[in-house]
Structures are given as structure tokens and as C-alpha cells.
PDB file of N, CA and C in Angstrom:
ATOM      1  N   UNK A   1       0.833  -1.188   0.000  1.00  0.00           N
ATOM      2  CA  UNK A   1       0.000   0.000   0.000  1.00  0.00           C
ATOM      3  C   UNK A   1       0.876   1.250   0.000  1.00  0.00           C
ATOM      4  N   UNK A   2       0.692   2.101  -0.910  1.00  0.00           N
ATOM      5  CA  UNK A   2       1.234   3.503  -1.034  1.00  0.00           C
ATOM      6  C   UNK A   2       0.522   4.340   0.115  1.00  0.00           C
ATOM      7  N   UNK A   3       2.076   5.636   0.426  1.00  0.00           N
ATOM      8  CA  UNK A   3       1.911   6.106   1.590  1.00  0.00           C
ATOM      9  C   UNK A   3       1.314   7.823   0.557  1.00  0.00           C
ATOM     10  N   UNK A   4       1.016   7.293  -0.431  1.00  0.00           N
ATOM     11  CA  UNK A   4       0.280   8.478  -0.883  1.00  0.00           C
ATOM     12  C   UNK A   4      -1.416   8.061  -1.697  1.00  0.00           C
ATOM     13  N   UNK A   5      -2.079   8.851  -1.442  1.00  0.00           N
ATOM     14  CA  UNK A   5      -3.132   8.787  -1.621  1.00  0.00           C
ATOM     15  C   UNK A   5      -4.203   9.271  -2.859  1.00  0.00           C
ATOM     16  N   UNK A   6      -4.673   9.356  -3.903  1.00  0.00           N
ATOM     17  CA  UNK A   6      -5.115   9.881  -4.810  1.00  0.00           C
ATOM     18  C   UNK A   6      -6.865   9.981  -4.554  1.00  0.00           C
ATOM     19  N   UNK A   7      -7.402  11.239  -4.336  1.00  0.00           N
ATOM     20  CA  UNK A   7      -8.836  10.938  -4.549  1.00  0.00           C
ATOM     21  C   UNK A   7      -9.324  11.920  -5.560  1.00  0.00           C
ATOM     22  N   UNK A   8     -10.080  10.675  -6.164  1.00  0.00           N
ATOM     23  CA  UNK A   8     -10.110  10.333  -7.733  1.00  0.00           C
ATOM     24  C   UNK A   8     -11.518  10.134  -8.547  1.00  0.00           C
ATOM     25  N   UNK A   9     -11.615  11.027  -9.733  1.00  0.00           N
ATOM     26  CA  UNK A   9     -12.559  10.608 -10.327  1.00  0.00           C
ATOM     27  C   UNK A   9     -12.258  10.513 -12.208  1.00  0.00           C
ATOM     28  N   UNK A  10     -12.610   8.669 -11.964  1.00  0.00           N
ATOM     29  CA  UNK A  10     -11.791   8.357 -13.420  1.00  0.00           C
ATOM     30  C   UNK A  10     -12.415   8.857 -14.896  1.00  0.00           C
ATOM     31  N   UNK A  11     -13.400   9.696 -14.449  1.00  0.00           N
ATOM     32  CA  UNK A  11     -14.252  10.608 -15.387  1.00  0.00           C
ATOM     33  C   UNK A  11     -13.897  12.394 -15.578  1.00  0.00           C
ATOM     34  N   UNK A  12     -12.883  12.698 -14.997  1.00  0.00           N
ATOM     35  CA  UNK A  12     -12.267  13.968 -15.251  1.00  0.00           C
ATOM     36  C   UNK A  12     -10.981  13.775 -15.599  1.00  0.00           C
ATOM     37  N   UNK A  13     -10.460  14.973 -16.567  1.00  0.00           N
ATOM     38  CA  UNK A  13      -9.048  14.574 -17.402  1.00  0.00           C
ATOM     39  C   UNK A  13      -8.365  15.370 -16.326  1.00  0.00           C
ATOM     40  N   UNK A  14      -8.734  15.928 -15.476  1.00  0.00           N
ATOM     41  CA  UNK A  14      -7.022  16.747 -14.659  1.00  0.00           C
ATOM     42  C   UNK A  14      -7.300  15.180 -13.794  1.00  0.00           C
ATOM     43  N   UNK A  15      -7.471  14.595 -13.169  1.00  0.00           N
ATOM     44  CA  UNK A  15      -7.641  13.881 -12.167  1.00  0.00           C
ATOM     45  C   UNK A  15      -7.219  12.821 -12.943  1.00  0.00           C
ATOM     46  N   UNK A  16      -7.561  11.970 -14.036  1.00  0.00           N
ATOM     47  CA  UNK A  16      -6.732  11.005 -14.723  1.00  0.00           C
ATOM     48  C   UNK A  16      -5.092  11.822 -15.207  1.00  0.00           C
ATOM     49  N   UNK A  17      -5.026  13.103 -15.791  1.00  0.00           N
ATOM     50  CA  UNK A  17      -3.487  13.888 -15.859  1.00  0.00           C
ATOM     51  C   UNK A  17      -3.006  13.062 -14.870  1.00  0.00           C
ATOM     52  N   UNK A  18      -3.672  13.980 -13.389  1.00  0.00           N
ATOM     53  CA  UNK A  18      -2.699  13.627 -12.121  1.00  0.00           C
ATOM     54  C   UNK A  18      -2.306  12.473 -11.479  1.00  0.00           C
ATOM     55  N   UNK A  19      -3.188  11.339 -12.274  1.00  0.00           N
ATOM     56  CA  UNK A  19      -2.481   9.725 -11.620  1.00  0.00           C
ATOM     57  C   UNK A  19      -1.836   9.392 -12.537  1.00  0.00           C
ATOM     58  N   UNK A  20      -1.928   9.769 -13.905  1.00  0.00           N
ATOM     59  CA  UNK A  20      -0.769   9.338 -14.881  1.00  0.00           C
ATOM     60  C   UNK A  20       0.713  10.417 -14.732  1.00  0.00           C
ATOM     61  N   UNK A  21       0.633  11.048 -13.909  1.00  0.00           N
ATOM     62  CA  UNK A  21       1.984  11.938 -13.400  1.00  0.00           C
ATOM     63  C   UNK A  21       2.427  11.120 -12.296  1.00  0.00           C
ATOM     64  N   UNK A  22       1.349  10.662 -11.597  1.00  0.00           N
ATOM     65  CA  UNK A  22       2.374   9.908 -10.429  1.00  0.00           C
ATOM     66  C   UNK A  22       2.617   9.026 -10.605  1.00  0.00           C
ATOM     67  N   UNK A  23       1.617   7.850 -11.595  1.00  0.00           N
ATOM     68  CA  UNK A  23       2.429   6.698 -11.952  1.00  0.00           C
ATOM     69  C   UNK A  23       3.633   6.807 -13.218  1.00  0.00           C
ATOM     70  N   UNK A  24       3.951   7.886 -13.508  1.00  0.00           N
ATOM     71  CA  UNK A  24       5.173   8.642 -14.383  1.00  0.00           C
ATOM     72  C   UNK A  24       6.221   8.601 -13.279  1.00  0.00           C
ATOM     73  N   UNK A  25       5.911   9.008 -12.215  1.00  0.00           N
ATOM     74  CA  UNK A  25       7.274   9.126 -11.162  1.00  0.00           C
ATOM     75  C   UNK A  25       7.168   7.768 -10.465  1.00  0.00           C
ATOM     76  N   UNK A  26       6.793   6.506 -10.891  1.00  0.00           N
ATOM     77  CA  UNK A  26       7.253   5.388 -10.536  1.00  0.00           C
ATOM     78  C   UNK A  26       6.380   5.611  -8.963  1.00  0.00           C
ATOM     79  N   UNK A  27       4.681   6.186  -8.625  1.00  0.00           N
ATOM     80  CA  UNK A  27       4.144   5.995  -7.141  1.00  0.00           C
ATOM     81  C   UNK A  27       3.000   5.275  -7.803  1.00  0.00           C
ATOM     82  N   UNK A  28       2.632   4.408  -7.139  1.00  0.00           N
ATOM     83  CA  UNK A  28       1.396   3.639  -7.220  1.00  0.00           C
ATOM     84  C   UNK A  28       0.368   4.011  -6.045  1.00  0.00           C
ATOM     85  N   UNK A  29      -0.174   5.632  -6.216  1.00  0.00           N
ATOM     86  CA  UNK A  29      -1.049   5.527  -4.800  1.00  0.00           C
ATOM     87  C   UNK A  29      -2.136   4.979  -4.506  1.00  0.00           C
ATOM     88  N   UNK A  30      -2.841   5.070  -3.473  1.00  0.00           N
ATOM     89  CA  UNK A  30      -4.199   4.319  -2.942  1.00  0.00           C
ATOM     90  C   UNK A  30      -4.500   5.368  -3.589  1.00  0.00           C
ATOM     91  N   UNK A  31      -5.790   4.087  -4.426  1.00  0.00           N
ATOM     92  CA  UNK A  31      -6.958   5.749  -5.556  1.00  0.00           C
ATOM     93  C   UNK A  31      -7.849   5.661  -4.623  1.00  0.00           C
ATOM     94  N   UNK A  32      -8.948   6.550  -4.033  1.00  0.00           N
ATOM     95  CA  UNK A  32      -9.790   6.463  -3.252  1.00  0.00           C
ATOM     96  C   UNK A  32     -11.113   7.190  -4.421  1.00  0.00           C
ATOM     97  N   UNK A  33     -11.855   6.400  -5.231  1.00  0.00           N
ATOM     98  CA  UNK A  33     -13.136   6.874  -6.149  1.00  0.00           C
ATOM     99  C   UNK A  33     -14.102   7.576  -5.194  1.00  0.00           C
ATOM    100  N   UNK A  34     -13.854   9.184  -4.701  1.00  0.00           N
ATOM    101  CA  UNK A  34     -14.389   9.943  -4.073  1.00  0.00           C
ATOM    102  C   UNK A  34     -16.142  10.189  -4.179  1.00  0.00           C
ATOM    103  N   UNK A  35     -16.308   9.792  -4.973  1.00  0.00           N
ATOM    104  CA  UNK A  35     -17.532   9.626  -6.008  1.00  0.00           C
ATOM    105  C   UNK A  35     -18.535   8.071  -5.149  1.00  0.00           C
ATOM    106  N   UNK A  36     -17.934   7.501  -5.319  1.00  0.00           N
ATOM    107  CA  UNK A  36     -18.229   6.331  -4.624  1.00  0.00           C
ATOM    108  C   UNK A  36     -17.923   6.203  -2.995  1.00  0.00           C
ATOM    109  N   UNK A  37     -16.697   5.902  -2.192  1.00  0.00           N
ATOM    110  CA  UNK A  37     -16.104   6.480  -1.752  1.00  0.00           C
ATOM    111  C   UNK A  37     -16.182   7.457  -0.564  1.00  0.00           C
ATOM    112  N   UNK A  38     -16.866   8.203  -0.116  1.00  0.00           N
ATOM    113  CA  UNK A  38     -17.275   9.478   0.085  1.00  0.00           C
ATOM    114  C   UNK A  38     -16.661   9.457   1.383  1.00  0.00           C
ATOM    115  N   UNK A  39     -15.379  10.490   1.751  1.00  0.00           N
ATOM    116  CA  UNK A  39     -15.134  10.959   2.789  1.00  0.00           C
ATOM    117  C   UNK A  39     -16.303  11.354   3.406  1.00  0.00           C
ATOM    118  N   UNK A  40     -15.633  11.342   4.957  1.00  0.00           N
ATOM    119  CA  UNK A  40     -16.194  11.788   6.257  1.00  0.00           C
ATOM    120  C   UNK A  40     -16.292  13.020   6.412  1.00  0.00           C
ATOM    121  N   UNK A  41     -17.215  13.536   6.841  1.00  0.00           N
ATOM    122  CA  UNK A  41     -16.760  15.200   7.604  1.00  0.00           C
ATOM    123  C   UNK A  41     -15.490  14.915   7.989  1.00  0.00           C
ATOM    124  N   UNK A  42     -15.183  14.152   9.259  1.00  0.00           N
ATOM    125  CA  UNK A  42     -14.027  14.109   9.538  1.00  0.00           C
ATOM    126  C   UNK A  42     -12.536  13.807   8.622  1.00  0.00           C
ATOM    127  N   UNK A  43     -12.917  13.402   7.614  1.00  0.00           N
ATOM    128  CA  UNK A  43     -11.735  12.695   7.033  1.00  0.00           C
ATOM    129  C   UNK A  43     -11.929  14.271   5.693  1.00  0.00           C
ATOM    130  N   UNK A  44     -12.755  14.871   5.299  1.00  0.00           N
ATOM    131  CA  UNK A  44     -12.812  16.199   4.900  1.00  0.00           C
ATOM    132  C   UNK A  44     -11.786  17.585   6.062  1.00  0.00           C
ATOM    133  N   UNK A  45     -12.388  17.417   6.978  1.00  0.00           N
ATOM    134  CA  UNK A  45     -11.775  18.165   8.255  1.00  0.00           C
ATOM    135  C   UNK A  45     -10.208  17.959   8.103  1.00  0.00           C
ATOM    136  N   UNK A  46      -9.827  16.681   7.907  1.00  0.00           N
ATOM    137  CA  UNK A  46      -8.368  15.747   8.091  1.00  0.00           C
ATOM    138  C   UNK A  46      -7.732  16.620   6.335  1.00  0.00           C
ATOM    139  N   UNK A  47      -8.266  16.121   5.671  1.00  0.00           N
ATOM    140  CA  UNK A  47      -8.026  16.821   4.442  1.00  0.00           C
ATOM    141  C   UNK A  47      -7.582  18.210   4.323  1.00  0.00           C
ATOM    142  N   UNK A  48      -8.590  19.280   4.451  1.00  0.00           N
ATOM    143  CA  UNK A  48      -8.590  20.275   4.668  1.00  0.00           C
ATOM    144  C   UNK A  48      -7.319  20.971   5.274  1.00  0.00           C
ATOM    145  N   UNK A  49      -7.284  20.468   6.366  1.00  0.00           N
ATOM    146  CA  UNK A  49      -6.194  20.921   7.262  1.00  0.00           C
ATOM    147  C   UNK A  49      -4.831  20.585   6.895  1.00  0.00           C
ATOM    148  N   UNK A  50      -4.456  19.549   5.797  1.00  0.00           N
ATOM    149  CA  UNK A  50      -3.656  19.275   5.100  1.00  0.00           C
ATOM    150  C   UNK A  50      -3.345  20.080   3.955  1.00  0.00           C
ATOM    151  N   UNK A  51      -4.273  20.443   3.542  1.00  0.00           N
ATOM    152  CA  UNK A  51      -4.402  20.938   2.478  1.00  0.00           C
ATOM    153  C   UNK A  51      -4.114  22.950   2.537  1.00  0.00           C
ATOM    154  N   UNK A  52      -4.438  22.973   3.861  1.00  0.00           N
ATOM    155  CA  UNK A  52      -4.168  24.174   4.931  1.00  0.00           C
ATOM    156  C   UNK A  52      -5.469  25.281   4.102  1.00  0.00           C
ATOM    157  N   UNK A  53      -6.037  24.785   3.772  1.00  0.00           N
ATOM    158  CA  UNK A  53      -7.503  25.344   3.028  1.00  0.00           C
ATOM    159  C   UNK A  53      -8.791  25.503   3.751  1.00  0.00           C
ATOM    160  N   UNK A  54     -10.141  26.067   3.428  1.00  0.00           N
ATOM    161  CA  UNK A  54     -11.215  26.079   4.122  1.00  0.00           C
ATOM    162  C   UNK A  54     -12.060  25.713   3.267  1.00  0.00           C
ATOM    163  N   UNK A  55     -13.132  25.150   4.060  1.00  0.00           N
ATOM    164  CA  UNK A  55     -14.255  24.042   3.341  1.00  0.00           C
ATOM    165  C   UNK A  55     -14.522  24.883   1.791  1.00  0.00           C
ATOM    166  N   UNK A  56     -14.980  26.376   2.027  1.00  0.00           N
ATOM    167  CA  UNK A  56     -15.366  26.886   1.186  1.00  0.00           C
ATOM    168  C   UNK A  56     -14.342  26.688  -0.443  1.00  0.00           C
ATOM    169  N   UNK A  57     -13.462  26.532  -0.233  1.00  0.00           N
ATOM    170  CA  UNK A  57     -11.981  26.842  -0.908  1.00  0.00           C
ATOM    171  C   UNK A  57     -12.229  25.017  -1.918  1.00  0.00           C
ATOM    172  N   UNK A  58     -12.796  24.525  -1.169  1.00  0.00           N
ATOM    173  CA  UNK A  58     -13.198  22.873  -1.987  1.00  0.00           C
ATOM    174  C   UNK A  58     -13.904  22.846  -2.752  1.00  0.00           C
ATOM    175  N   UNK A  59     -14.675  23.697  -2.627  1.00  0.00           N
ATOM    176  CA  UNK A  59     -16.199  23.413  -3.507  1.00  0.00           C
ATOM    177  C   UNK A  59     -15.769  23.758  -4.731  1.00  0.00           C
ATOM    178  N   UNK A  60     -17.020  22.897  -5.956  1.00  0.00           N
ATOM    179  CA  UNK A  60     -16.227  23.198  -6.943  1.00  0.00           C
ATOM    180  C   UNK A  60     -18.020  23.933  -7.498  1.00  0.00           C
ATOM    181  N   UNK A  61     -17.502  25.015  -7.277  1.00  0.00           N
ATOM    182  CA  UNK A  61     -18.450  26.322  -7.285  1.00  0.00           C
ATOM    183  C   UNK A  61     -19.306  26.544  -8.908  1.00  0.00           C
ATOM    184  N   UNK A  62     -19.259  25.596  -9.690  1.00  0.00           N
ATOM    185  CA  UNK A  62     -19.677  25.297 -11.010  1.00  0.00           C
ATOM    186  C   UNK A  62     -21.218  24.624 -11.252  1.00  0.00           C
ATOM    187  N   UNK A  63     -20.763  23.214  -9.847  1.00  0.00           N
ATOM    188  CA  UNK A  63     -21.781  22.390 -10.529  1.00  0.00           C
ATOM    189  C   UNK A  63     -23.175  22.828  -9.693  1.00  0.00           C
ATOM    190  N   UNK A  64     -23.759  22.312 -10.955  1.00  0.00           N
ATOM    191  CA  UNK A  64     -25.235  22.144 -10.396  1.00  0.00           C
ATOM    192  C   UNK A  64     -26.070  22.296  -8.538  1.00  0.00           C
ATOM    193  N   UNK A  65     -25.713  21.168  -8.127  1.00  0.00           N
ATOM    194  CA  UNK A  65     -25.805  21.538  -6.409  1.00  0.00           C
ATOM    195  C   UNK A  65     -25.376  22.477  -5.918  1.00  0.00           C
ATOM    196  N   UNK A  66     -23.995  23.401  -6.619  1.00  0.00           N
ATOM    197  CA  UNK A  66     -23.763  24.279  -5.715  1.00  0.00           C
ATOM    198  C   UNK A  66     -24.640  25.589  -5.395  1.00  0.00           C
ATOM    199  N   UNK A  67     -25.205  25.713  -7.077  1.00  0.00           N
ATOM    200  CA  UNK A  67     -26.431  26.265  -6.853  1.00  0.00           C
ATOM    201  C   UNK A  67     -28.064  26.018  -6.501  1.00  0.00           C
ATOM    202  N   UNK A  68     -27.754  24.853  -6.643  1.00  0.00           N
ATOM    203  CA  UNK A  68     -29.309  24.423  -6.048  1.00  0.00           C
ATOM    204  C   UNK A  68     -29.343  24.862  -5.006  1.00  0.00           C
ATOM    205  N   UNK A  69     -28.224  24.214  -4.052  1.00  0.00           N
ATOM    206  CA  UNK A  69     -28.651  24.392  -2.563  1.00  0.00           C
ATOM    207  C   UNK A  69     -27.915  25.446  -2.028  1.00  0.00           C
ATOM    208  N   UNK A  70     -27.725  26.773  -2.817  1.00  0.00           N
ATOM    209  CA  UNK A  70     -27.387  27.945  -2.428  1.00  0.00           C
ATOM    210  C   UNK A  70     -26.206  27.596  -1.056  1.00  0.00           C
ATOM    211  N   UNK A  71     -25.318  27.405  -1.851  1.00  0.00           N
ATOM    212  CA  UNK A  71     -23.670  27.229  -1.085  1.00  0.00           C
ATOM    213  C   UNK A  71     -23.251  28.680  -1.254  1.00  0.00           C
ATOM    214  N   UNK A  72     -23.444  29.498  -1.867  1.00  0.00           N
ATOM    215  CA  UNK A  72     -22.810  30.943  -1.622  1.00  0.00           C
ATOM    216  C   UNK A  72     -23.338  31.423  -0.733  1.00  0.00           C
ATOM    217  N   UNK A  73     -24.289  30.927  -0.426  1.00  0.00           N
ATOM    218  CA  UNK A  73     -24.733  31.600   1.445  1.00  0.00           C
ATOM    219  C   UNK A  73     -23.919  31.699   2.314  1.00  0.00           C
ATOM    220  N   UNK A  74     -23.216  33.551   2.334  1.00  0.00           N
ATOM    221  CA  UNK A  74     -22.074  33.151   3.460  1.00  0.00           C
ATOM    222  C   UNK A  74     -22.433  32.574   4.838  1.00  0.00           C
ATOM    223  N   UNK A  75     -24.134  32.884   5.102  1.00  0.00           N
ATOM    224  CA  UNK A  75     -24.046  32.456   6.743  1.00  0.00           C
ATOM    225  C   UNK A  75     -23.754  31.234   6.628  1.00  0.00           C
ATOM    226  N   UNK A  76     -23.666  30.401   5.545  1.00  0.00           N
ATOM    227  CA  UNK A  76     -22.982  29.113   5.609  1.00  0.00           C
ATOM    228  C   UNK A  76     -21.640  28.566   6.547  1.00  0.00           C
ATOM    229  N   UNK A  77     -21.765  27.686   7.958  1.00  0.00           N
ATOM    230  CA  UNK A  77     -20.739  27.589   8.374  1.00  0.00           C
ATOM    231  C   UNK A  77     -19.767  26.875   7.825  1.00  0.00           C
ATOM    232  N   UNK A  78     -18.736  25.847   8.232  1.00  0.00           N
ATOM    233  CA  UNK A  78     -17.595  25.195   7.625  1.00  0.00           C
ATOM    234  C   UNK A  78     -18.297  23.513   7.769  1.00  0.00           C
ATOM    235  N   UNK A  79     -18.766  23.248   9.103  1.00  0.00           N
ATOM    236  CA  UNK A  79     -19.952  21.957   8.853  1.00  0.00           C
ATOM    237  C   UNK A  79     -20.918  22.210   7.621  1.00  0.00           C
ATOM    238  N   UNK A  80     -21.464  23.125   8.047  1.00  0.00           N
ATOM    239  CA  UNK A  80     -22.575  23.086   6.913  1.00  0.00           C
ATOM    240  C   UNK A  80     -22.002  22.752   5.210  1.00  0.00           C
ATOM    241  N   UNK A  81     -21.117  23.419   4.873  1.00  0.00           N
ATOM    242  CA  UNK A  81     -20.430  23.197   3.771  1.00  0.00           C
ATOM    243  C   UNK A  81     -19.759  21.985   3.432  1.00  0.00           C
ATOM    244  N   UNK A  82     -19.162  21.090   4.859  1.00  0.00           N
ATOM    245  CA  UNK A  82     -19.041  19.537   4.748  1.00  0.00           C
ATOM    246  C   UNK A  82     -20.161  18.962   4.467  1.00  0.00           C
ATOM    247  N   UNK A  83     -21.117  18.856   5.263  1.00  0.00           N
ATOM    248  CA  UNK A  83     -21.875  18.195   5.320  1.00  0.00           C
ATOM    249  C   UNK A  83     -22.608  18.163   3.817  1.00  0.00           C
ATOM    250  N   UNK A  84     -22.641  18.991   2.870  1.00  0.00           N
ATOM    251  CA  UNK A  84     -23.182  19.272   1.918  1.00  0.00           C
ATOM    252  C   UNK A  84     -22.557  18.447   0.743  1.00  0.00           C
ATOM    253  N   UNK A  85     -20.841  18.415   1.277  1.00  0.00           N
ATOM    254  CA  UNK A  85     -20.008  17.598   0.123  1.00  0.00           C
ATOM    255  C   UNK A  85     -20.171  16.277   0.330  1.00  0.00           C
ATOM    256  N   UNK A  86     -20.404  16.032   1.623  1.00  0.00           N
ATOM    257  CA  UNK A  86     -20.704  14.682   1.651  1.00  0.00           C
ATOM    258  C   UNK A  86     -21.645  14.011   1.332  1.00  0.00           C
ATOM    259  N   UNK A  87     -23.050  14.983   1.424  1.00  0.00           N
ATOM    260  CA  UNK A  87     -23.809  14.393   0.516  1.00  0.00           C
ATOM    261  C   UNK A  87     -23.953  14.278  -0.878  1.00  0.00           C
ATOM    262  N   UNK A  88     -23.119  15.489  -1.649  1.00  0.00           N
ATOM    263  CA  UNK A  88     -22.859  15.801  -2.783  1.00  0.00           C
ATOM    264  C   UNK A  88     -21.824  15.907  -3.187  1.00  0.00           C
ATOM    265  N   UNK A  89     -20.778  14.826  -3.153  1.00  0.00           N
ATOM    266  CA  UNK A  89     -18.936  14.501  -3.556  1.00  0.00           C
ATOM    267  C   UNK A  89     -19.058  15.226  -4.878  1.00  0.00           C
ATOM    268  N   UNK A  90     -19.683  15.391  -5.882  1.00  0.00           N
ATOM    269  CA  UNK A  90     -19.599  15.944  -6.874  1.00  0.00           C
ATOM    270  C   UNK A  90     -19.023  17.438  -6.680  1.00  0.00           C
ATOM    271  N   UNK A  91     -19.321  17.781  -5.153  1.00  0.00           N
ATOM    272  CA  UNK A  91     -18.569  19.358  -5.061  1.00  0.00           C
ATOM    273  C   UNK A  91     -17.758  19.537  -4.765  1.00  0.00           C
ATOM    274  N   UNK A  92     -16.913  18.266  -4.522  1.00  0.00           N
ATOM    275  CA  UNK A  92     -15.849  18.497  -4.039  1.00  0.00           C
ATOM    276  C   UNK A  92     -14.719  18.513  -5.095  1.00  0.00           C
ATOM    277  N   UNK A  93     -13.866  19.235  -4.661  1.00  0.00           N
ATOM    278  CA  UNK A  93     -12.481  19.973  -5.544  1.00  0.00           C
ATOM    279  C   UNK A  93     -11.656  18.209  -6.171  1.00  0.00           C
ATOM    280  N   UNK A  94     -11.428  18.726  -7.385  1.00  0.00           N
ATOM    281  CA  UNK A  94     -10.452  16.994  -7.597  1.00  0.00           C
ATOM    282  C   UNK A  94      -9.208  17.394  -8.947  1.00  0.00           C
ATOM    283  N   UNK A  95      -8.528  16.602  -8.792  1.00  0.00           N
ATOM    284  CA  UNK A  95      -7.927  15.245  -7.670  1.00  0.00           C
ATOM    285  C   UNK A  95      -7.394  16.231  -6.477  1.00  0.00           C
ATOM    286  N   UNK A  96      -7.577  15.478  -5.614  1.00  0.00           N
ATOM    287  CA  UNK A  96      -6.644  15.661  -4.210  1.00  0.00           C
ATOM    288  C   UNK A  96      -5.955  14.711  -3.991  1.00  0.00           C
ATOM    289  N   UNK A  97      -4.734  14.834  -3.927  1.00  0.00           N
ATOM    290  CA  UNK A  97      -3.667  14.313  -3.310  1.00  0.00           C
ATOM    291  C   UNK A  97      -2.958  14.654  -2.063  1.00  0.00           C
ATOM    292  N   UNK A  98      -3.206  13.460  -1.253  1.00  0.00           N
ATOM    293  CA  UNK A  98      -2.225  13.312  -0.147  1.00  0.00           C
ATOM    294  C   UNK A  98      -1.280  12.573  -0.010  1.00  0.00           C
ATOM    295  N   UNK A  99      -0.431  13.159   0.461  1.00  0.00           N
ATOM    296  CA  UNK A  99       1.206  12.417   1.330  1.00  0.00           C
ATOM    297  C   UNK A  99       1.844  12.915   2.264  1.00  0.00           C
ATOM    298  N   UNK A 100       1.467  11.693   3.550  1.00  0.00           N
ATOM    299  CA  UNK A 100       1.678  12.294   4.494  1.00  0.00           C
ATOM    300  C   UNK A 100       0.801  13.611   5.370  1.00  0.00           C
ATOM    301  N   UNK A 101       1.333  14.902   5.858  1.00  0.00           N
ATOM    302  CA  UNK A 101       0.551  15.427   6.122  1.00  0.00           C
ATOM    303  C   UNK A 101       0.847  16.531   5.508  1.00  0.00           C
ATOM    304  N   UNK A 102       0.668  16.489   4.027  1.00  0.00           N
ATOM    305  CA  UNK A 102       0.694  17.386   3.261  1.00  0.00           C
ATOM    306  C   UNK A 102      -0.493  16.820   1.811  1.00  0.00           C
ATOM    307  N   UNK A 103      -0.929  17.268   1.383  1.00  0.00           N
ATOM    308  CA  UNK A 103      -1.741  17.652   0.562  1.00  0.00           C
ATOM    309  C   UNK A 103      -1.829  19.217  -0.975  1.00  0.00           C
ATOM    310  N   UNK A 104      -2.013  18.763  -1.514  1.00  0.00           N
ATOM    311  CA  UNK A 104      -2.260  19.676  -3.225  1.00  0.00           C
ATOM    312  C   UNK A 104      -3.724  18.793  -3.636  1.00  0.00           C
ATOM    313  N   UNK A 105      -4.289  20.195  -4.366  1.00  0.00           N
ATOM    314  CA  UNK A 105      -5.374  19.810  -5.918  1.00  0.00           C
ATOM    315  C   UNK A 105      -4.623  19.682  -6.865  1.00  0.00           C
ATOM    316  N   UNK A 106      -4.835  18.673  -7.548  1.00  0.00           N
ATOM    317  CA  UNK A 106      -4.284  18.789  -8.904  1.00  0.00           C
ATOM    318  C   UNK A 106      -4.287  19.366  -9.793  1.00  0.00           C
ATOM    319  N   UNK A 107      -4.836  20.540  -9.400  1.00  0.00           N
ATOM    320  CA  UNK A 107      -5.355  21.480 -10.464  1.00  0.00           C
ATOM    321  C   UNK A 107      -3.642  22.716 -10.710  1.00  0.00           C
ATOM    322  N   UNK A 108      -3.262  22.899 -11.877  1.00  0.00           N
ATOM    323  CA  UNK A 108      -2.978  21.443 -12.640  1.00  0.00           C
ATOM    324  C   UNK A 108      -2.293  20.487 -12.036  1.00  0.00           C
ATOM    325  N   UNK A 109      -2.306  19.223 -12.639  1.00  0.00           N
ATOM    326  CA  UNK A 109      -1.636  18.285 -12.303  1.00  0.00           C
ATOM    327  C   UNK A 109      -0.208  17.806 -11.488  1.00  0.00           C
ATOM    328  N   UNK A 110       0.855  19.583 -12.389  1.00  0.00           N
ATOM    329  CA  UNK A 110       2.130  19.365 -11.806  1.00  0.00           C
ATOM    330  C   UNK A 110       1.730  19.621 -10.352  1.00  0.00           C
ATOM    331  N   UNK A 111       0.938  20.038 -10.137  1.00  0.00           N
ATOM    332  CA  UNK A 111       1.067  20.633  -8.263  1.00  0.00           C
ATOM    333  C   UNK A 111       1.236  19.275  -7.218  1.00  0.00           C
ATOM    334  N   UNK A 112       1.320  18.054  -7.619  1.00  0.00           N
ATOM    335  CA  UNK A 112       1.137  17.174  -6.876  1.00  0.00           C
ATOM    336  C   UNK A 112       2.814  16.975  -6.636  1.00  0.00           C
ATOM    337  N   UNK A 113       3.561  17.545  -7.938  1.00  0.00           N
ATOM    338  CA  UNK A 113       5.383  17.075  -7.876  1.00  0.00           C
ATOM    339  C   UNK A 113       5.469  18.150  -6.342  1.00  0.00           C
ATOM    340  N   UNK A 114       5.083  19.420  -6.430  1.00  0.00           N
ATOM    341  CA  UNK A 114       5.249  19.778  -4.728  1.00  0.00           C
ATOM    342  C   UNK A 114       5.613  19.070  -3.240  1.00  0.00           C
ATOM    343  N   UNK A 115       4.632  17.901  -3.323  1.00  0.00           N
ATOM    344  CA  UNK A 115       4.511  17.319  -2.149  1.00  0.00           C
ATOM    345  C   UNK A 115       5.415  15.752  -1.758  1.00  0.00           C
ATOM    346  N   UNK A 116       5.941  15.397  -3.141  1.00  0.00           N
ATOM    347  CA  UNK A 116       6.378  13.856  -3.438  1.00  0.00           C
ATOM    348  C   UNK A 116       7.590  14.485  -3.090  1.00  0.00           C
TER     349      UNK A 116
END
């Protein structure tokens, strides 16, 4: 088991980019299909803080749910905004990569050579 982590959706091209960059540098990480998958608040919280980011900073402020369920509501707290990805992984920011207790989006892809 790799001590790095990929969460992954094999239906977006930065997120397939970013596992064909790490399996380019010879890492085979744990893919975690976020989609399926679905972090915890807590394991979001764990993320986050790796990532040294705020819930808001994840969302991927495009799709559909984010406007349905009016996520630009600042009285929106930082639970509330988990709790929302977890029901709706689709909002969440991708790929994320972890290693260790460091973390990058792949957005682009090279940002993951940062942390390896």
C-alpha cells in the first residue's frame, strides 16, 4: 500500500493527468473513487487541514448543487459546507492528493510534484 493517496474521479481529465503523473514518477497511490467512496466530515476536516484550506476553498463552485442548494450563502458555516459535500462529492475539488501530512489539488496536475 502507497503512503500516498489519490482521490479520484476516473471521469475527469485533470484527475486522470494527475495519476498518470504519479504513476510517471514510478508511485502507485491508494486511488480512493471519491464519487463512490465518500469521505467523512471528519476525514474532509483531516483533508482540509492538510491541504491548509477552508471548506469553502473545496467546492467546486460550477456544478449544479452548488447552486441548487445555495452554497454561496455566506451564513454558511464550515460543517454546513461539509456536510453538503458529503452528501454531494460531486462538489468536491479533484484530484486531491495526499502524502503524508501534506496535501495539493491537482489542479494542474504538476502541483502534486510539490509534495512527493
Amino acid at each position: 500500500m502507497s503512503n500516498i493517496t489519490i482521490y479520484h474521479n476516473p471521469k475527469c481529465s485533470k484527475s486522470r493527468q494527475t495519476l498518470a503523473l504519479l504513476n510517471e514518477q514510478k508511485i502507485q497511490p491508494t486511488i480512493i473513487e471519491y464519487l463512490i467512496n465518500t469521505p467523512t466530515v471528519s476525514e474532509l476536516k483531516a483533508i482540509l487541514k492538510k491541504l491548509n484550506l477552508k471548506a469553502r476553498d473545496l467546492l467546486r463552485k460550477k456544478e449544479a448543487e452548488y447552486k441548487a442548494l445555495n452554497l454561496a450563502d455566506d451564513s454558511l458555516n464550515e460543517d454546513d459546507l461539509l456536510k453538503a459535500m458529503c452528501q454531494h462529492p460531486r462538489l468536491i475539488e479533484r484530484p486531491i492528493v495526499v502524502h503524508g501530512n501534506k496535501a495539493v489539488i491537482g489542479r494542474p496536475p504538476e502541483n502534486v510534484l510539490e509534495i512527493l
